[in-house]
C-alpha atoms as a PDB file:
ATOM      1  CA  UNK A   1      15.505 -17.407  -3.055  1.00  0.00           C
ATOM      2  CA  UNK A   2      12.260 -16.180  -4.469  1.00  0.00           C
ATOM      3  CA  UNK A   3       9.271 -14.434  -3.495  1.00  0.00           C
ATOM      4  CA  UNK A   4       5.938 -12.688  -4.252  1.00  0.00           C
ATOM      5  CA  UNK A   5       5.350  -9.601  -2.864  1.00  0.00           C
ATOM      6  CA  UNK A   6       1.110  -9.173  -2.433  1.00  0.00           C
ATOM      7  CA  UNK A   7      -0.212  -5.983  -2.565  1.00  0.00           C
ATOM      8  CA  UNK A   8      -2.034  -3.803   0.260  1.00  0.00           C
ATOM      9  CA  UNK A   9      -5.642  -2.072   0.635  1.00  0.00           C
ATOM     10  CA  UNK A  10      -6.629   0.228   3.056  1.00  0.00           C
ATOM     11  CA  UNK A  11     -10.160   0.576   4.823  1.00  0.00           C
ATOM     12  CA  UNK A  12     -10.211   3.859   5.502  1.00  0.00           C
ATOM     13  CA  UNK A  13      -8.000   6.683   5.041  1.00  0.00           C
ATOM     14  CA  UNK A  14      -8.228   9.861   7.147  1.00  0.00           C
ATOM     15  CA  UNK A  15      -5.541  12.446   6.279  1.00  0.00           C
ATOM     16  CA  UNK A  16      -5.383  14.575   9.548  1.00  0.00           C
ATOM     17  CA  UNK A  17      -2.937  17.226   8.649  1.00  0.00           C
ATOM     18  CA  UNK A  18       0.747  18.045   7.135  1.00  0.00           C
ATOM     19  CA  UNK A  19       3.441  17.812  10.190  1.00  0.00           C
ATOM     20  CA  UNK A  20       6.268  19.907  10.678  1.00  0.00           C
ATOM     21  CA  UNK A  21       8.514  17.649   9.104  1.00  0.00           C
ATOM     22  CA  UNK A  22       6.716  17.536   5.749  1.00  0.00           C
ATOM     23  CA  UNK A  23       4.704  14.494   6.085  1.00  0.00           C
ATOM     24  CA  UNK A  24       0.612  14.226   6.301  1.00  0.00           C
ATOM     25  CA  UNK A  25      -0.547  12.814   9.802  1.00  0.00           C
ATOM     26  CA  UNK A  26      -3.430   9.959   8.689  1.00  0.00           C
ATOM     27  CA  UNK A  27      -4.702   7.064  10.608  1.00  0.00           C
ATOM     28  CA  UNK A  28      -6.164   3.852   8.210  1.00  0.00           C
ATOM     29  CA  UNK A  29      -6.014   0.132   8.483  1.00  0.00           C
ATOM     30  CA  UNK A  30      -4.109  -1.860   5.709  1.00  0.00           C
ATOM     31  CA  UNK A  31      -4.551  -5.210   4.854  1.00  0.00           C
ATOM     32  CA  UNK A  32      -2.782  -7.746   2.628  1.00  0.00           C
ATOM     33  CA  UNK A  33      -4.166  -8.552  -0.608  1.00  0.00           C
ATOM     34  CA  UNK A  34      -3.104 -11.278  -2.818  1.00  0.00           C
ATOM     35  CA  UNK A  35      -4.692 -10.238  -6.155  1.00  0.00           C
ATOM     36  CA  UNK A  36      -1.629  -9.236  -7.592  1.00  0.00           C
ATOM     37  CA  UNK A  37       2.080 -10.417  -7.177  1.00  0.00           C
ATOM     38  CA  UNK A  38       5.051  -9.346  -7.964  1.00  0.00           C
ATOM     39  CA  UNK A  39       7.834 -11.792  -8.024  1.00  0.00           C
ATOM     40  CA  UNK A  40      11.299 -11.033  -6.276  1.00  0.00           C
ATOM     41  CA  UNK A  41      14.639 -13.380  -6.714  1.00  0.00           C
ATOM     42  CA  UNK A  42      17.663 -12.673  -4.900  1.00  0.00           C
ATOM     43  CA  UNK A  43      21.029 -14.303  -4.980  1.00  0.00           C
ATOM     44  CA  UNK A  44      24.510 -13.518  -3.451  1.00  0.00           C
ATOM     45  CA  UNK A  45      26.956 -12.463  -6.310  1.00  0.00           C
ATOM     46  CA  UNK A  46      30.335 -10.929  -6.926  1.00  0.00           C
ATOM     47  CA  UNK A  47      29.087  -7.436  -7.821  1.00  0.00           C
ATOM     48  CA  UNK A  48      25.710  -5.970  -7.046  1.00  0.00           C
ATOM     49  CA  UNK A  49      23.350  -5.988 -10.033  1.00  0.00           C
ATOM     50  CA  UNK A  50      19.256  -5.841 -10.732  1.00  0.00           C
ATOM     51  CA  UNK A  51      17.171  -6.342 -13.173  1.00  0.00           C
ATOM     52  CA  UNK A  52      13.506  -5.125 -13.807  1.00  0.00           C
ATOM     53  CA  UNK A  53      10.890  -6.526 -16.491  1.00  0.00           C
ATOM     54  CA  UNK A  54       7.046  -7.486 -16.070  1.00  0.00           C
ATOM     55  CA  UNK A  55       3.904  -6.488 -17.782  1.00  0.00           C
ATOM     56  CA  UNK A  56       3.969  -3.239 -14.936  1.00  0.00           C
ATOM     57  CA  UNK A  57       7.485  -2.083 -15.633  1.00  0.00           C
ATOM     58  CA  UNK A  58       7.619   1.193 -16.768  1.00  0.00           C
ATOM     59  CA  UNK A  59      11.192   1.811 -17.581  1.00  0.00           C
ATOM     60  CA  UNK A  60      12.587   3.523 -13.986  1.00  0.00           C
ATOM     61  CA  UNK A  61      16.010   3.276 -13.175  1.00  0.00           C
ATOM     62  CA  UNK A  62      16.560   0.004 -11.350  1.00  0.00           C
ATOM     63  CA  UNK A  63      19.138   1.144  -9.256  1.00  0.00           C
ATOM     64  CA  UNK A  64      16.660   3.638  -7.501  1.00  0.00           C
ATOM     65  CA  UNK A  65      14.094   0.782  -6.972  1.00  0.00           C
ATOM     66  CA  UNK A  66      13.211   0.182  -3.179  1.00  0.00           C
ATOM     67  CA  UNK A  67      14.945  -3.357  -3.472  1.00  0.00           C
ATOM     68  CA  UNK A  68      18.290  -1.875  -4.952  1.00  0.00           C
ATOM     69  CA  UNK A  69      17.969   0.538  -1.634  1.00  0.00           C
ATOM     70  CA  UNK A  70      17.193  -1.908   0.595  1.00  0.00           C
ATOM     71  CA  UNK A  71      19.961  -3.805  -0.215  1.00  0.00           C
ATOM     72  CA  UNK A  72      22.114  -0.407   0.161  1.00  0.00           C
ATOM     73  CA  UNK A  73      20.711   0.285   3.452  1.00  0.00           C
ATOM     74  CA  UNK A  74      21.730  -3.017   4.824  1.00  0.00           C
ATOM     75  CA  UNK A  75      25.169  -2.824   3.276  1.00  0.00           C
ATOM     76  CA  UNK A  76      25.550   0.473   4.999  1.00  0.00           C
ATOM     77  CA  UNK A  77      23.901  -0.887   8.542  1.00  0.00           C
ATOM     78  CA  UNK A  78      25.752  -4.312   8.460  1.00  0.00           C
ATOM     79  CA  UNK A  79      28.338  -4.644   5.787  1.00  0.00           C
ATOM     80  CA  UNK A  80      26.370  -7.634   4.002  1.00  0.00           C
ATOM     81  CA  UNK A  81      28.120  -8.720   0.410  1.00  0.00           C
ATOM     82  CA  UNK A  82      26.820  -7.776  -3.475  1.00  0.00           C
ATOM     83  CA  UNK A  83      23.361  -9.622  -4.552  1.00  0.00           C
ATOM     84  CA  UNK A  84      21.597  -9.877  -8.014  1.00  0.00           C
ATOM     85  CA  UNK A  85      18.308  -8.819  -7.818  1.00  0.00           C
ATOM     86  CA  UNK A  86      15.843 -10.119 -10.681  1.00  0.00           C
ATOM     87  CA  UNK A  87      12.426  -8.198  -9.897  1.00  0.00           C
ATOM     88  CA  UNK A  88       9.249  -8.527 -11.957  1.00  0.00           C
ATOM     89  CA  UNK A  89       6.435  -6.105 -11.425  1.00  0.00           C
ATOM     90  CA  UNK A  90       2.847  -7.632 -12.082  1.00  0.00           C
ATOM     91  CA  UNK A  91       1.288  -4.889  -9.635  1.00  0.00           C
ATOM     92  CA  UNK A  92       0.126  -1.913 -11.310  1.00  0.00           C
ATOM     93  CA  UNK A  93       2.278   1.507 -10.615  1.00  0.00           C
ATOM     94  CA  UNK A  94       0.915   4.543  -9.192  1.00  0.00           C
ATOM     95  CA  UNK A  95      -2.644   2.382  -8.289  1.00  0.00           C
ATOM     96  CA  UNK A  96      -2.280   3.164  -4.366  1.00  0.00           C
ATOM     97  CA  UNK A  97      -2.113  -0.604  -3.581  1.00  0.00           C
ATOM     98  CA  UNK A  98       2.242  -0.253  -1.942  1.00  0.00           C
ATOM     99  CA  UNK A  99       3.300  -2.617  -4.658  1.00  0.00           C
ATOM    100  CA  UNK A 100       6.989  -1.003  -4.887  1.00  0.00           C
ATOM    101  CA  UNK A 101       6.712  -0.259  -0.919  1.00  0.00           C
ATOM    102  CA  UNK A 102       6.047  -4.976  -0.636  1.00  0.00           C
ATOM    103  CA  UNK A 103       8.690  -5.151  -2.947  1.00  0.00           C
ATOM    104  CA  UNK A 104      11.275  -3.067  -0.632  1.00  0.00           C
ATOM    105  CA  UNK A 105      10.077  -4.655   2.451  1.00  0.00           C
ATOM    106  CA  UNK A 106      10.307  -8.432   0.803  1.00  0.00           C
ATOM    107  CA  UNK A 107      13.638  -7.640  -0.374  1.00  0.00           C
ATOM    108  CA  UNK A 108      14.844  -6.778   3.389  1.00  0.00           C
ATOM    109  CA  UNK A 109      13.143  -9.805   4.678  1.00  0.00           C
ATOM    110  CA  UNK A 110      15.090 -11.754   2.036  1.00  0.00           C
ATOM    111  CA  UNK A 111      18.107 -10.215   2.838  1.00  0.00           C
ATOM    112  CA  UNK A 112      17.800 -10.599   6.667  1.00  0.00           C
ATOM    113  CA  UNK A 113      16.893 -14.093   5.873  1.00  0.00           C
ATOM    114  CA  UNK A 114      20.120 -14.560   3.112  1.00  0.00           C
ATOM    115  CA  UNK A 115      22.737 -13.300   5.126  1.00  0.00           C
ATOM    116  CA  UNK A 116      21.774 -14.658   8.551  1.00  0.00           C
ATOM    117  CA  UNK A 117      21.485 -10.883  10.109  1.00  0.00           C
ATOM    118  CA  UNK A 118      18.805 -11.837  13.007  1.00  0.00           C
ATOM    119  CA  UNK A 119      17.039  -8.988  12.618  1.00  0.00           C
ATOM    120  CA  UNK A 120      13.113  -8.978  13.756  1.00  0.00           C
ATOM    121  CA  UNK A 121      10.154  -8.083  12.664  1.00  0.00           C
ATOM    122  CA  UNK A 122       9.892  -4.475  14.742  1.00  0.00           C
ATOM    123  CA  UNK A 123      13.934  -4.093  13.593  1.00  0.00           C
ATOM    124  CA  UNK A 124      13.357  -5.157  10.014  1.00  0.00           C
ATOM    125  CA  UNK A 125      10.244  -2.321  10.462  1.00  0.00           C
ATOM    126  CA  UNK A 126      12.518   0.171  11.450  1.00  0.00           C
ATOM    127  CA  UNK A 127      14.296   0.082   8.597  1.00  0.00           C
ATOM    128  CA  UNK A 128      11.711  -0.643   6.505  1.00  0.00           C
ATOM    129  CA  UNK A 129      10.212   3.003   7.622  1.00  0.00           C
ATOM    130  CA  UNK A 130      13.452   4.369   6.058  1.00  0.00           C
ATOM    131  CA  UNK A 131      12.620   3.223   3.034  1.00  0.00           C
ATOM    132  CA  UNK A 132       8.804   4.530   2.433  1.00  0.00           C
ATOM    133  CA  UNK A 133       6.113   5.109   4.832  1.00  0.00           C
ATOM    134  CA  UNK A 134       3.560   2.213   3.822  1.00  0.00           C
ATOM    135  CA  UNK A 135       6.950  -0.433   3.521  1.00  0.00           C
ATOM    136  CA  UNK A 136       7.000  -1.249   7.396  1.00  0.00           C
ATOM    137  CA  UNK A 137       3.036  -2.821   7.258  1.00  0.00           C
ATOM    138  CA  UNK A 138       4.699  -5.368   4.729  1.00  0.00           C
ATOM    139  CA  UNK A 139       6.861  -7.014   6.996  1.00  0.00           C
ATOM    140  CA  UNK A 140       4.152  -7.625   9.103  1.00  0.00           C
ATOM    141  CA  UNK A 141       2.100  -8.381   6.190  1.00  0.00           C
ATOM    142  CA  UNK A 142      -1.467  -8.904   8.064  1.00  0.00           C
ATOM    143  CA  UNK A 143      -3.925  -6.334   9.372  1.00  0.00           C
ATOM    144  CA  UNK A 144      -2.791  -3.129  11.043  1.00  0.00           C
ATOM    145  CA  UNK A 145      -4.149  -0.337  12.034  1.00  0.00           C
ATOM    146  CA  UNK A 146      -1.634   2.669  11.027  1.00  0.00           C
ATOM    147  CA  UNK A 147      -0.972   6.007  12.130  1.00  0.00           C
ATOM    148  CA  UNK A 148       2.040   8.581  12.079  1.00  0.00           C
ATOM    149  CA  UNK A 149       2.769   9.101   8.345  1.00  0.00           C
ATOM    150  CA  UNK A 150       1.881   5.615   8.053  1.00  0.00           C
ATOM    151  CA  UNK A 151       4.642   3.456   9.666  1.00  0.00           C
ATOM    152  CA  UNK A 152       3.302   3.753  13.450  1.00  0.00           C
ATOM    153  CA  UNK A 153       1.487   0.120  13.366  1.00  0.00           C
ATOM    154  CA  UNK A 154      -0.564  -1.900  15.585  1.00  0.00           C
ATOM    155  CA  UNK A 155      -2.426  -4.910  15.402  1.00  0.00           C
ATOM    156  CA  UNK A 156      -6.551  -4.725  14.405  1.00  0.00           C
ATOM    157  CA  UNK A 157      -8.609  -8.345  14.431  1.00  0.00           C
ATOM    158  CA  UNK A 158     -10.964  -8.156  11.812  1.00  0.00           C
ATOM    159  CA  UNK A 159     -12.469 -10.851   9.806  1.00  0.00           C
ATOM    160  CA  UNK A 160     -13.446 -10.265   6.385  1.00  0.00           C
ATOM    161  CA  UNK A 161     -14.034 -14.092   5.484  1.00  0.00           C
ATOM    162  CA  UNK A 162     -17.795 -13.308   4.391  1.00  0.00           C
ATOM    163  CA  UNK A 163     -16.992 -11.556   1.651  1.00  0.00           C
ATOM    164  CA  UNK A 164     -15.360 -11.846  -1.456  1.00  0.00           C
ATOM    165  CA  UNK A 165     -12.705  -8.993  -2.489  1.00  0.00           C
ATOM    166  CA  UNK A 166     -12.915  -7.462  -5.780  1.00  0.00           C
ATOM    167  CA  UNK A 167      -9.932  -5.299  -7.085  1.00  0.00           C
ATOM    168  CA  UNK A 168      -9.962  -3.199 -10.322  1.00  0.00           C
ATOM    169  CA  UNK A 169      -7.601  -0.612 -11.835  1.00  0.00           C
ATOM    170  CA  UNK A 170      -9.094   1.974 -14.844  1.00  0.00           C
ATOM    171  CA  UNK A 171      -6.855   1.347 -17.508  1.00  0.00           C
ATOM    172  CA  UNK A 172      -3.786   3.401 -18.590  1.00  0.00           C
ATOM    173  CA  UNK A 173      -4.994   5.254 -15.079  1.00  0.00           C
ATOM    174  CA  UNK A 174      -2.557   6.123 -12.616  1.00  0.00           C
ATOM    175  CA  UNK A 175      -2.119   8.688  -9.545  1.00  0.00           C
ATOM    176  CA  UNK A 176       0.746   9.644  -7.762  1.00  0.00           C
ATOM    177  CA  UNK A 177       1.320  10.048  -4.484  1.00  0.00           C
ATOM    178  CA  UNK A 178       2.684  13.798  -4.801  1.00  0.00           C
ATOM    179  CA  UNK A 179      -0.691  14.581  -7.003  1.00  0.00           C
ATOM    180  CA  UNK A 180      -2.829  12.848  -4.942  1.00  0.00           C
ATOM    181  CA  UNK A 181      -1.485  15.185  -1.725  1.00  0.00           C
ATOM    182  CA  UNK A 182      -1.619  18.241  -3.803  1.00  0.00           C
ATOM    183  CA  UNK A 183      -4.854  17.799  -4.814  1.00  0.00           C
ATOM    184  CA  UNK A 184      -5.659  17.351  -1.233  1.00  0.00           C
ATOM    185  CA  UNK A 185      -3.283  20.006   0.168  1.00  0.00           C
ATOM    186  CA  UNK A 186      -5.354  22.496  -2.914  1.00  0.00           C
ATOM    187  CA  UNK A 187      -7.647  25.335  -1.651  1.00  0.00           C
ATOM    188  CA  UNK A 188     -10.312  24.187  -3.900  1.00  0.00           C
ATOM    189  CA  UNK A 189     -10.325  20.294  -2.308  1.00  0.00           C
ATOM    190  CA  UNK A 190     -13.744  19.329  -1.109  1.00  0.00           C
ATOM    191  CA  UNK A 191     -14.216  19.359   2.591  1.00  0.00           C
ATOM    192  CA  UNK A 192     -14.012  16.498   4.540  1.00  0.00           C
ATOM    193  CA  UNK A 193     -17.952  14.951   4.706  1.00  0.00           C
ATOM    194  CA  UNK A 194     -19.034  15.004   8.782  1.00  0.00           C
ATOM    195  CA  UNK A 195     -18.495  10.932   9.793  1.00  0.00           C
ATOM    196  CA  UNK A 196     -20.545   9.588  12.682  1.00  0.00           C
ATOM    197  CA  UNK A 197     -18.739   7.891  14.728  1.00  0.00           C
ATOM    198  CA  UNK A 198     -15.509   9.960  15.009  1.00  0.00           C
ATOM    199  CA  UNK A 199     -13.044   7.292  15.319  1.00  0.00           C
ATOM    200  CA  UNK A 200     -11.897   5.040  12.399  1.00  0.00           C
ATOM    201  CA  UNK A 201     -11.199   2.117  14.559  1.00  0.00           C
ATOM    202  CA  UNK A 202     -15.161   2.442  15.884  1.00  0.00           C
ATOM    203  CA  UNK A 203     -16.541   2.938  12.524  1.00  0.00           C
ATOM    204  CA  UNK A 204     -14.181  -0.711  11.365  1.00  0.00           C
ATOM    205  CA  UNK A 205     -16.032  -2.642  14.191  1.00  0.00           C
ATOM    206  CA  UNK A 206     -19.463  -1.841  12.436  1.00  0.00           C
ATOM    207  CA  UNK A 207     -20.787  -4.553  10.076  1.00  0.00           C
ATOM    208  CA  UNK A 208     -19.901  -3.723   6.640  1.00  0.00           C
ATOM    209  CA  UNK A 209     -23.047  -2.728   5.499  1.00  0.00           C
ATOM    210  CA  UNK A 210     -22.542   0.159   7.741  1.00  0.00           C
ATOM    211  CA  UNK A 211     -19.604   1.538   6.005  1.00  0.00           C
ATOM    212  CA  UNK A 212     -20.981   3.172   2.980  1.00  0.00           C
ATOM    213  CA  UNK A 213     -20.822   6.755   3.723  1.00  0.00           C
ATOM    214  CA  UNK A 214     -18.751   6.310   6.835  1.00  0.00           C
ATOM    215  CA  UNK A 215     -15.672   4.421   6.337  1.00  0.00           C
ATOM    216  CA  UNK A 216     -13.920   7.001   3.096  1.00  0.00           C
ATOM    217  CA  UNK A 217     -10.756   7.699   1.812  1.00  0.00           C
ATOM    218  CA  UNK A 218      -9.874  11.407   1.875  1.00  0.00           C
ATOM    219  CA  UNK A 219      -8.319  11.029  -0.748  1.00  0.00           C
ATOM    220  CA  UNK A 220     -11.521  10.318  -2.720  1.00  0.00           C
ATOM    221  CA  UNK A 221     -12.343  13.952  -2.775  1.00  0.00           C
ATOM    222  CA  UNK A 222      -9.936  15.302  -4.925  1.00  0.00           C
ATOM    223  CA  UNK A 223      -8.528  11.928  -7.105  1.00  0.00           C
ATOM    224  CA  UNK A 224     -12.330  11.492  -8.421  1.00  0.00           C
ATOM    225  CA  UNK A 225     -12.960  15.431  -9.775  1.00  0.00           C
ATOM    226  CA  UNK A 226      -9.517  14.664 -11.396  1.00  0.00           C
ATOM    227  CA  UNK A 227      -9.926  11.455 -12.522  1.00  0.00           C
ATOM    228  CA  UNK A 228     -13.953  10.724 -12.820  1.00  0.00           C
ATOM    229  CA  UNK A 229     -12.961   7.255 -14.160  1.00  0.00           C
ATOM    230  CA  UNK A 230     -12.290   5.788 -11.010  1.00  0.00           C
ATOM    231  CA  UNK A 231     -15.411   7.471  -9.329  1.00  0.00           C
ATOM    232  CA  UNK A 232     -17.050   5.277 -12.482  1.00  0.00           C
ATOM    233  CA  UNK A 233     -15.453   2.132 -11.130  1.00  0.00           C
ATOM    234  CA  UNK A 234     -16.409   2.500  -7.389  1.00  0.00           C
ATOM    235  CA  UNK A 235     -20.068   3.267  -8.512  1.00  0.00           C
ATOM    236  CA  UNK A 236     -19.791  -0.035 -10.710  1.00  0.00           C
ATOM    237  CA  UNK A 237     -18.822  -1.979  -8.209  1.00  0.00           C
ATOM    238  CA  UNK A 238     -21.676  -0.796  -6.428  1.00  0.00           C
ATOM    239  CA  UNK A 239     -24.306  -1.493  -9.116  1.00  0.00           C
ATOM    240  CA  UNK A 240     -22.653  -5.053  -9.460  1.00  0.00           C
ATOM    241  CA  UNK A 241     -24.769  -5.157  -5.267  1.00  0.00           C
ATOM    242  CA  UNK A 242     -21.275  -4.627  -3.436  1.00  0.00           C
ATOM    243  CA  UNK A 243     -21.309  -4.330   0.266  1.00  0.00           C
ATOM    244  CA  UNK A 244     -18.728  -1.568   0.220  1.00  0.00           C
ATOM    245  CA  UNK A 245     -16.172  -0.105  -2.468  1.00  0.00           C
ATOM    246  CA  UNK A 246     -13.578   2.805  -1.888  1.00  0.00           C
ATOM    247  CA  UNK A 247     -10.562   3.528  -3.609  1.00  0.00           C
ATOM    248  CA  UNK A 248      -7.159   1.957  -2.635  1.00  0.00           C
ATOM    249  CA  UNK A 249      -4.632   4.462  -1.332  1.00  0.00           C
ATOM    250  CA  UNK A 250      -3.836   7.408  -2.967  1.00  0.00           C
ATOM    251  CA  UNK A 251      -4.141   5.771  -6.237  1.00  0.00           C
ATOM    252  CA  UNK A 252      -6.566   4.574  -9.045  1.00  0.00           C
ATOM    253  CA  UNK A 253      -7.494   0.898  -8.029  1.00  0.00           C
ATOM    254  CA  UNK A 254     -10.872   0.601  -6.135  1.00  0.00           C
ATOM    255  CA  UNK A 255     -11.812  -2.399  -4.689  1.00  0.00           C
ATOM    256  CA  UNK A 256     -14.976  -3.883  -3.602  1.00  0.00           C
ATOM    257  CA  UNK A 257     -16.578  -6.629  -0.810  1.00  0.00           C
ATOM    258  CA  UNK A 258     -19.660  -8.801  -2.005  1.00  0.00           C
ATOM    259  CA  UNK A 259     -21.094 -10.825   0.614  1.00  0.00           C
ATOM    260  CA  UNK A 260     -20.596 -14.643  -0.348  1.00  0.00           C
ATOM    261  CA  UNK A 261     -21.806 -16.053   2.780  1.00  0.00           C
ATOM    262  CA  UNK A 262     -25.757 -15.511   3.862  1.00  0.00           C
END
């Protein structure tokens, strides 16, 4: 069985605080994106085994890869047999768009799907949230508006159809998730701008070309003094007469909406 994880972006990102258990409360609305792909085969076999390659690999240790632990959490849960897992990473690593997060989520709809466990969507999510905090939105894999650390999701209609999505990564660029909160967590962060209206879910029913300004990514204000390359792309998109650009995540890619439609 084979198939191609998609990517995520998220239209706004509020981080609201760190919790008591270590986690950052936020609030933003992912959608799927389809610009990049990963591709994902599975196949019962007599021992478990995976293998990792692609023009995004970057030599980790397969056996820690979300899909090698997704298949370890369901052996655990359910008792399900060995696999081979072939995985081959065309999304770019550390660019805030949940490519490893689709591929652990794809991997335990595969396996659910492989070993006739009859698990649905909200169970699959469940376990899903045990694997990373952005993973449960893939199993879903259409637009949700997500709160908690991330994994509390609910359904949000929006229709982007007008527009034309751009997606660009700085090269040899990347941000982790652990710098990304530092730099946020850091006395010397930015503040957070005033935004008019308060709620995220009001400012996403404006038209789009009421979002500059409103509809940000916290994590904007301390990736771009760190990393002024990816402030560069967002104002390029911009110059190029996009409606809106923001930076995906907590990573480097930054991705844009030009209005195709009059």
């Amino acid at each position: 069985m084979i198939l191609r994880p998609n990517v995520k972006l998220n239209l706004g990102l509020r981080v609201l605080g760190r919790r008591p258990d270590g986690f950052h409360e936020l609030e933003t609305l992912f959608i799927p994106c389809f610009k990049y792909c990963d591709e994902l085969t599975i196949e019962p076999s007599r021992e478990f085994g995976i293998e990792i390659d692609g023009p995004c690999y970057r030599g980790w240790d397969p056996s820690g890869d979300l899909t090698a632990r997704a298949w370890a959490l369901l052996r655990d849960e359910f008792g399900i047999g060995p696999v081979h897992i072939h995985l081959t990473k065309n999304s770019p690593v550390g660019a805030g768009l949940g490519g490893g997060s689709a591929d652990g989520a794809f991997a335990l709809r595969m396996l659910n799907d492989i070993f006739g466990l009859g698990l649905t969507d909200a169970a699959l999510a469940e376990f899903a949230a045990r694997l990373g905090s952005d993973c449960p939105f893939f199993i879903y894999n259409r637009p949700m508006f997500a709160t908690g650390r991330g994994e509390i999701l609910e359904p949000f209609d929006i229709d982007l159809s007008a527009f034309r999505i751009e997606v660009a990564v700085p090269e040899g660029v990347a941000v982790s998730t652990k710098e990304a909160y530092a730099g946020l967590d850091s006395p010397q962060a930015p503040p957070r701008p005033q935004m008019q209206p308060s709620s995220l879910r009001d400012i996403l029913r404006l038209p789009v070309s009421a979002w500059p300004g409103l509809l940000v990514n916290d994590f904007e204000r301390s990736v771009f003094p760190a990393h002024p390359e990816i402030a560069r792309l967002k104002q390029q998109f911009h110059d190029q007469g996009a409606a809106y650009a923001c930076m995906s995540g907590s990573g480097s890619a930054v991705f844009a909406l030009f209005l195709t439609i009059a």
